[in-house]
C-alpha atoms as a PDB file:
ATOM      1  CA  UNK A   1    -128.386 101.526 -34.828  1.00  0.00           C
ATOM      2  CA  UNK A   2    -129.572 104.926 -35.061  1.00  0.00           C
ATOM      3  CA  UNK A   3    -127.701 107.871 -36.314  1.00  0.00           C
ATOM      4  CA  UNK A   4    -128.082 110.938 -34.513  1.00  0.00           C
ATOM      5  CA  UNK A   5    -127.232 114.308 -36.218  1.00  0.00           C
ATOM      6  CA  UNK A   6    -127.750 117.667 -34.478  1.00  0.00           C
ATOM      7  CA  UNK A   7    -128.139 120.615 -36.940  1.00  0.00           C
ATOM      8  CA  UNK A   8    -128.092 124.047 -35.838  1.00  0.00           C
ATOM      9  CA  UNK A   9    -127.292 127.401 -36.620  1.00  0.00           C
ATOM     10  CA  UNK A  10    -128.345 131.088 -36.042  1.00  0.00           C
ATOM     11  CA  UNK A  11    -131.350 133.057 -37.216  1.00  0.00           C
ATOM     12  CA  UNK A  12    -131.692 133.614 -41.010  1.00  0.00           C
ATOM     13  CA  UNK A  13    -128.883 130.924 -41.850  1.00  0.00           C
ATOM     14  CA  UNK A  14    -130.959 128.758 -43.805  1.00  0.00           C
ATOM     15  CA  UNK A  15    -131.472 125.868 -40.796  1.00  0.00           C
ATOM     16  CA  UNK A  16    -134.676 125.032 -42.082  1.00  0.00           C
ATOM     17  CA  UNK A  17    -134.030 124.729 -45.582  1.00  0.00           C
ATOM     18  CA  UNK A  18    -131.342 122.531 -44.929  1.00  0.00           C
ATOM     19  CA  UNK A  19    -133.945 119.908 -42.394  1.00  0.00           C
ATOM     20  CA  UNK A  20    -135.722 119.842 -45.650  1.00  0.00           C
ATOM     21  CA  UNK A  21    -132.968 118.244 -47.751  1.00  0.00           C
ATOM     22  CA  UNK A  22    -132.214 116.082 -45.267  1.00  0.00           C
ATOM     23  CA  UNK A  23    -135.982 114.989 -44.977  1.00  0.00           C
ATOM     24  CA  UNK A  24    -135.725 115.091 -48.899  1.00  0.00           C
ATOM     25  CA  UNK A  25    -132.401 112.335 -48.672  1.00  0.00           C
ATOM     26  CA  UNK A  26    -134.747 109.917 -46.706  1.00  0.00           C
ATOM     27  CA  UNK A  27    -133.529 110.938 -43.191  1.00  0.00           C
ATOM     28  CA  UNK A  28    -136.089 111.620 -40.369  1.00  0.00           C
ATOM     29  CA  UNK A  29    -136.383 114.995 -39.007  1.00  0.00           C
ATOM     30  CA  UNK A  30    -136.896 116.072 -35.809  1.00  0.00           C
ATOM     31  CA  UNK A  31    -137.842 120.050 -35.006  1.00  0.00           C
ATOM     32  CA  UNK A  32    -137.868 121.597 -31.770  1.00  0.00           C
ATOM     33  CA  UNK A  33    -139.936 124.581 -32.605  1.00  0.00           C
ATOM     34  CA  UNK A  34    -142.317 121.960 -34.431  1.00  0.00           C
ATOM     35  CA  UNK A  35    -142.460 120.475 -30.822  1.00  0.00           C
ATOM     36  CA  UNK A  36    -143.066 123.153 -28.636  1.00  0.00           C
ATOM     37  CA  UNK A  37    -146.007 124.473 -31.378  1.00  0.00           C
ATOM     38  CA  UNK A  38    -147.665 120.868 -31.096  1.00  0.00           C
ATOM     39  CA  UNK A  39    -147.054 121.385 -27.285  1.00  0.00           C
ATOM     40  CA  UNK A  40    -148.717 124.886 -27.358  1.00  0.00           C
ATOM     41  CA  UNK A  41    -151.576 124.186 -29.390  1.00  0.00           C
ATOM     42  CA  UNK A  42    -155.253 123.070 -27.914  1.00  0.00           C
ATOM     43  CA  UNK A  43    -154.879 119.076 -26.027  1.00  0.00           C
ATOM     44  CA  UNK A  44    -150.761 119.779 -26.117  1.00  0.00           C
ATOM     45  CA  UNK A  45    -149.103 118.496 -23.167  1.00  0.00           C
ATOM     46  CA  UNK A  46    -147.729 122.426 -21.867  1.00  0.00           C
ATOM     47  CA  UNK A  47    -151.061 123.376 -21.952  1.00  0.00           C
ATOM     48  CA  UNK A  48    -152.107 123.216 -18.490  1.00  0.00           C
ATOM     49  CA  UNK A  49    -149.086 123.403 -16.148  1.00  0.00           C
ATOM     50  CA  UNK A  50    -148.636 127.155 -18.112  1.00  0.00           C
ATOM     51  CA  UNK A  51    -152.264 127.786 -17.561  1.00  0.00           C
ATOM     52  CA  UNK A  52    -151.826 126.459 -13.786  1.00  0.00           C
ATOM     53  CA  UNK A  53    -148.866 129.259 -13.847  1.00  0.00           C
ATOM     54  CA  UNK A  54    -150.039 131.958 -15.926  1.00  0.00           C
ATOM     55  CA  UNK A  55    -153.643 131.976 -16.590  1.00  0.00           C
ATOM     56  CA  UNK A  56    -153.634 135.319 -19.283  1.00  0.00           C
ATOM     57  CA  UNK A  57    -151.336 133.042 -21.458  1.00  0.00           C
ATOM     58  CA  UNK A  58    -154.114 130.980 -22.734  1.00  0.00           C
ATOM     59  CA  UNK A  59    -156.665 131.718 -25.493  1.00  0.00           C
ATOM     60  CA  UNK A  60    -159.457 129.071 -26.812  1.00  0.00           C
ATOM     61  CA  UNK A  61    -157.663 126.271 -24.578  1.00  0.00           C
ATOM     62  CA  UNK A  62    -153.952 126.969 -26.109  1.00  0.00           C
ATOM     63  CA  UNK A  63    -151.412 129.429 -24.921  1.00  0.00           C
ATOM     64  CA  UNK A  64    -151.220 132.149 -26.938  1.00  0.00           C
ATOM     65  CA  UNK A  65    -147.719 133.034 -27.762  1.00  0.00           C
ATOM     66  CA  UNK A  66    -148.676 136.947 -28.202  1.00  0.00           C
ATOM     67  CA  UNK A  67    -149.819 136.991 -24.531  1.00  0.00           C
ATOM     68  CA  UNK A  68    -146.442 134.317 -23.462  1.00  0.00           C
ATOM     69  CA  UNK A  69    -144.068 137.128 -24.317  1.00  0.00           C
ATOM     70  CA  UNK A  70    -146.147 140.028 -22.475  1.00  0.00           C
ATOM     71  CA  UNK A  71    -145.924 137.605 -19.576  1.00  0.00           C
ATOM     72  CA  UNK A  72    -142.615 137.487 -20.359  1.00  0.00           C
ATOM     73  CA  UNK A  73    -141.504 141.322 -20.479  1.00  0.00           C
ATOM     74  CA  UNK A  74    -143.484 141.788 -17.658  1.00  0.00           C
ATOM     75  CA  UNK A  75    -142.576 139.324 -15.236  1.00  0.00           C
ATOM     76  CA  UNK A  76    -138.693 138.492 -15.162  1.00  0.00           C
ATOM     77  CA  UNK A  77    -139.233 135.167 -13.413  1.00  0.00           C
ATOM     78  CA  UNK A  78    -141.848 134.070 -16.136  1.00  0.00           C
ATOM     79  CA  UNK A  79    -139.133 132.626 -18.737  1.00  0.00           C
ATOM     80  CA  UNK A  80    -137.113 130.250 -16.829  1.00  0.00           C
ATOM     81  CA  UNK A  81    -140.604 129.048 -15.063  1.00  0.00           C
ATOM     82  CA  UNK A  82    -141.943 128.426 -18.502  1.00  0.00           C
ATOM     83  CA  UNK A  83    -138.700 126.958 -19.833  1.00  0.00           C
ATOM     84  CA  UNK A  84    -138.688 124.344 -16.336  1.00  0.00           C
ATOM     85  CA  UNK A  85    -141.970 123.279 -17.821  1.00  0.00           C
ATOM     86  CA  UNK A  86    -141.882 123.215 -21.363  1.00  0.00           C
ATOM     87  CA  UNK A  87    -138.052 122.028 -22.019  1.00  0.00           C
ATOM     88  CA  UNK A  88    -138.761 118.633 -20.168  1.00  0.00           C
ATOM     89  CA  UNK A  89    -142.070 118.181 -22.124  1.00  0.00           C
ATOM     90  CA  UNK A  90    -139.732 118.996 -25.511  1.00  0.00           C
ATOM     91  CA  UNK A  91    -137.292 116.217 -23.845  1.00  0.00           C
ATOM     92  CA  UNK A  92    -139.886 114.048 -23.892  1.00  0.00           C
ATOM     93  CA  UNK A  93    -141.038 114.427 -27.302  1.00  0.00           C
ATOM     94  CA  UNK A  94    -137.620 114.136 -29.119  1.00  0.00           C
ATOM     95  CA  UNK A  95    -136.988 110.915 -26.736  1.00  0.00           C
ATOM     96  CA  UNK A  96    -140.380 109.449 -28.289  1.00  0.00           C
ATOM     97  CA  UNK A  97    -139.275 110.828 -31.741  1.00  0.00           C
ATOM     98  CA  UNK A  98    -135.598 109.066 -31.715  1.00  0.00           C
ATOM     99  CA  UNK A  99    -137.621 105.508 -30.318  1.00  0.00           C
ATOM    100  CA  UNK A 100    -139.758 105.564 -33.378  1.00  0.00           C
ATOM    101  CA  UNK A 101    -136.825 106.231 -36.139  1.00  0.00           C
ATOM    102  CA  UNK A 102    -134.507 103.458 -34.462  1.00  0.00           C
ATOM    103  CA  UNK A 103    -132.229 102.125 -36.732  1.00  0.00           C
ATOM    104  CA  UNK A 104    -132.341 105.035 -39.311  1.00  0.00           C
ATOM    105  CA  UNK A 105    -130.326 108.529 -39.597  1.00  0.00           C
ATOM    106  CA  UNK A 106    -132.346 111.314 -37.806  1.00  0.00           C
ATOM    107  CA  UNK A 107    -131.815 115.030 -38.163  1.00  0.00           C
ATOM    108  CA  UNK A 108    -132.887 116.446 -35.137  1.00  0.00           C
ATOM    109  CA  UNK A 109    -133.209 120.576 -35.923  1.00  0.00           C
ATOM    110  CA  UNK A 110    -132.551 122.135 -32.600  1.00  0.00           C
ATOM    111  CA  UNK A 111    -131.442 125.974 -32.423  1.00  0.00           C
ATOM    112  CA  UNK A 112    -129.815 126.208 -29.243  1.00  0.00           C
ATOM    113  CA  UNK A 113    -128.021 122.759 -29.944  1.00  0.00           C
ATOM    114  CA  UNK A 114    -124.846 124.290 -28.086  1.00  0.00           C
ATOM    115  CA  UNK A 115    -126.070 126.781 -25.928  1.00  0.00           C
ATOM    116  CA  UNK A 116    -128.128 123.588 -23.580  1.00  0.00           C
ATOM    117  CA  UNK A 117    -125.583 121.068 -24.149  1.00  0.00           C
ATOM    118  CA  UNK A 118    -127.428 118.709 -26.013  1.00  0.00           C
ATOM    119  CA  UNK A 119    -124.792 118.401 -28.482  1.00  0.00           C
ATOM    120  CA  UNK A 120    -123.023 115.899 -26.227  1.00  0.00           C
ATOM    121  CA  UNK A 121    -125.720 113.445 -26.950  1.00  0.00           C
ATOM    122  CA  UNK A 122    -125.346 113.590 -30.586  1.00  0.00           C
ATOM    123  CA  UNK A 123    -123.276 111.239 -33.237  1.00  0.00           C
ATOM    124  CA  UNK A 124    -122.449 114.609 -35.071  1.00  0.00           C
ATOM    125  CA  UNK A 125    -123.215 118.262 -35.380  1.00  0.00           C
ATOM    126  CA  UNK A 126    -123.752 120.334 -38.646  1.00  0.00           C
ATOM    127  CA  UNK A 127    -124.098 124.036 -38.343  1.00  0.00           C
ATOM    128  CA  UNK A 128    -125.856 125.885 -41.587  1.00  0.00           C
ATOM    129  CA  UNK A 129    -124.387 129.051 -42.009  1.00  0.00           C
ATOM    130  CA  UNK A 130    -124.039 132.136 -44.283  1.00  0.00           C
ATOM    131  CA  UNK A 131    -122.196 135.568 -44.144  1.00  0.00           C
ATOM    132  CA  UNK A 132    -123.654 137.882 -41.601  1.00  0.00           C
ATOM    133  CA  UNK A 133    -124.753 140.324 -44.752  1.00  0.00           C
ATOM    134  CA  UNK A 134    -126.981 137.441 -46.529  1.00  0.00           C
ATOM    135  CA  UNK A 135    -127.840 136.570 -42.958  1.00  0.00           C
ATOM    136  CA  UNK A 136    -129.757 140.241 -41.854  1.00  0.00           C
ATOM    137  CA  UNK A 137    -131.488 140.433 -45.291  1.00  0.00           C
ATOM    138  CA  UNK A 138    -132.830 137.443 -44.989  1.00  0.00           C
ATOM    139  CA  UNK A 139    -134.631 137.567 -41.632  1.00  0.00           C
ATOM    140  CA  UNK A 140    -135.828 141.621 -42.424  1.00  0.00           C
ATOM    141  CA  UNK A 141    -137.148 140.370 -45.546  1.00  0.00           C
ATOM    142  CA  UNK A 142    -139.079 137.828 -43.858  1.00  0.00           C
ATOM    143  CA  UNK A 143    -140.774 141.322 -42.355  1.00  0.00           C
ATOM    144  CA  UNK A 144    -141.680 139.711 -39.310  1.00  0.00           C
ATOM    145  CA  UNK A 145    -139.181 141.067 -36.988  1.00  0.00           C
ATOM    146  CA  UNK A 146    -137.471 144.519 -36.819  1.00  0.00           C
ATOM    147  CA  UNK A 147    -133.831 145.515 -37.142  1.00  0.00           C
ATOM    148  CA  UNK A 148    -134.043 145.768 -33.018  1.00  0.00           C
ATOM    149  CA  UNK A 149    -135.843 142.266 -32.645  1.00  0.00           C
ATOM    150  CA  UNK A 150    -133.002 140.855 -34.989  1.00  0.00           C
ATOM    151  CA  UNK A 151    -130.098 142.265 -32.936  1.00  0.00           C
ATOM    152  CA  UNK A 152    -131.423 141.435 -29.626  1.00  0.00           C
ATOM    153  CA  UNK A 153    -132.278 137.510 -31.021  1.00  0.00           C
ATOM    154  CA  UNK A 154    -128.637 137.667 -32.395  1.00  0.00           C
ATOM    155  CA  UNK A 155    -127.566 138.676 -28.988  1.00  0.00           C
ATOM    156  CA  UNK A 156    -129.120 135.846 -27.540  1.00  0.00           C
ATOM    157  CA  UNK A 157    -127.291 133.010 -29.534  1.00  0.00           C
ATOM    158  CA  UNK A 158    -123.683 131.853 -29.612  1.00  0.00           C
ATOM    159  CA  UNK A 159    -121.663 134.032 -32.559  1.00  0.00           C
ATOM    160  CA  UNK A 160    -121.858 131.872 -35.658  1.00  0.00           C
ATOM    161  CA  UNK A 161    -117.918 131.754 -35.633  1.00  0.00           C
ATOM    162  CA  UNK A 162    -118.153 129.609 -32.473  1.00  0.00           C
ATOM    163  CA  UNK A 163    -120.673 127.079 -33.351  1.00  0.00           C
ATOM    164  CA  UNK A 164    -118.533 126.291 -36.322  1.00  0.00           C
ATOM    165  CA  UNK A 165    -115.520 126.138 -34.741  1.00  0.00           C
ATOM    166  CA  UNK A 166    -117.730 122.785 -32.357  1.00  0.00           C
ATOM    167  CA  UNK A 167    -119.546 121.619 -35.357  1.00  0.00           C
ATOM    168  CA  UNK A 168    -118.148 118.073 -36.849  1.00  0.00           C
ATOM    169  CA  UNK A 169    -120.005 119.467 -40.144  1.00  0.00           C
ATOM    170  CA  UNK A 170    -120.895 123.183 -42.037  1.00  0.00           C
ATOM    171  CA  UNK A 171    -122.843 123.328 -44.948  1.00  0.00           C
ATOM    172  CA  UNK A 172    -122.815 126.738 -46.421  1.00  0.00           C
ATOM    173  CA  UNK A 173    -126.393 127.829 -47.256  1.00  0.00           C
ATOM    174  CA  UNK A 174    -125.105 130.484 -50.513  1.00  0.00           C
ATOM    175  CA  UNK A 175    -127.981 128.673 -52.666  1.00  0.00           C
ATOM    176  CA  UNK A 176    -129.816 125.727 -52.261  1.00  0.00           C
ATOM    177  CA  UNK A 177    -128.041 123.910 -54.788  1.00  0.00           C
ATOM    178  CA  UNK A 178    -124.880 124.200 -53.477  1.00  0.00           C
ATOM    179  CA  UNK A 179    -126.649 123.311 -49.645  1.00  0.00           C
ATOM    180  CA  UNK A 180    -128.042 120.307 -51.526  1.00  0.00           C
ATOM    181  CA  UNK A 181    -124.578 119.274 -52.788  1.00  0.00           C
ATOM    182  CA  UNK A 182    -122.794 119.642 -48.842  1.00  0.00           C
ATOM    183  CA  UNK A 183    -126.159 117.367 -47.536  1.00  0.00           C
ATOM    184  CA  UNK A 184    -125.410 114.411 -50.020  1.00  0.00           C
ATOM    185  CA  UNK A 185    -121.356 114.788 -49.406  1.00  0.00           C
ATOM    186  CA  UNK A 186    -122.497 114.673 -45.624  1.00  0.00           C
ATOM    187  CA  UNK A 187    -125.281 111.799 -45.302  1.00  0.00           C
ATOM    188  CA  UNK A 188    -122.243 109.883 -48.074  1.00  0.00           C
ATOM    189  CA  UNK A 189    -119.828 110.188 -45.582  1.00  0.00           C
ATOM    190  CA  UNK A 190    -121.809 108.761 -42.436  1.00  0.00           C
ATOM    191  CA  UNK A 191    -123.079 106.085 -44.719  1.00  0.00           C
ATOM    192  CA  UNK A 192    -120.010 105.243 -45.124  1.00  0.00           C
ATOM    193  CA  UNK A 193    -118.592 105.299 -41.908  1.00  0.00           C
ATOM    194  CA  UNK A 194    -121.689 103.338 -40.342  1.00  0.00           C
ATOM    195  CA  UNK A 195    -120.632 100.790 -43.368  1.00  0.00           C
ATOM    196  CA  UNK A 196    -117.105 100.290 -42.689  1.00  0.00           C
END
């Protein structure tokens, strides 16, 4: 029987390097941003309906993510029209994902695990986390994103104490070694539960 294990956990907190040890440990990996890229990009299945909807979105027969969020900011109805269309598609794609890893532990690296509620559907949560100091210096060194764009995405999601205070598991992302050392303690423990 499969194993499903929702990992989550703010901006900067070190979500992805954590999907990789898992991937690394033999588990399958689902990610939801992979998804909606594969779903944005030319022949992907949100294609269409978003060009059906908002025609200025698209570039070279994908939607252009630069002209999404000017949609966005200019038209307040645009985001939860875009969302009814894409999140089903994203629905889809995990459902397809979790049929072809039957029988195996999947990782399925969602960032707003608790904000939609998919973390009822899940055999157990992990949140990655990090103090909020680590946390800002990494995402402004990325230099992708200003101090603003930071504060208003941190706005957005659920405070980190709260999503550790629902998560069955936290691996603290202070280096990867010590993340690497949580992931094998984790995946140990399952194993051995599923075992018993």
């Amino acid at each position: 029987m499969t194993f499903v294990i929702g990992l989550t956990g703010s901006i900067g907190m070190g979500k992805t390097t954590t999907a990789t040890l898992f991937r690394h440990a033999g588990c399958a990996v689902w990610d939801a941003d992979a998804s909606v890229h594969r779903l944005y990009s030319k022949g992907g299945a949100a294609v269409d309906p978003i060009r059906a909807a908002f025609p200025n979105a698209i570039t070279n027969c994908a939607v252009d993510r630069a002209k999404l969020k000017d949609v966005i900011s200019q038209d307040p109805t645009a985001l939860e029209r875009i969302e009814s269309m894409v999140h089903p598609l994203v629905a889809a794609d995990r459902a397809a994902f979790l049929v072809a890893h039957d029988g195996q532990i999947v990782v399925l690296d969602m960032p707003l695990l608790f904000e939609t509620g998919a973390d009822a559907n899940m055999d157990a949560t992990i949140v990655v986390s990090v103090d909020a100091k680590t946390q800002r210096q990494r995402v402004l060194e990325r230099g992708t994103m200003t101090e603003s764009q930071f504060e208003t995405i941190l706005a957005k999601q659920m405070p980190d104490a709260e999503k550790r205070a629902k998560a069955d598991f936290i691996v603290i992302t202070d280096t990867p070694e010590h993340a690497g050392e949580q992931v094998k303690t984790i995946l140990n423990e399952i194993r051995g539960k599923n075992h018993a």
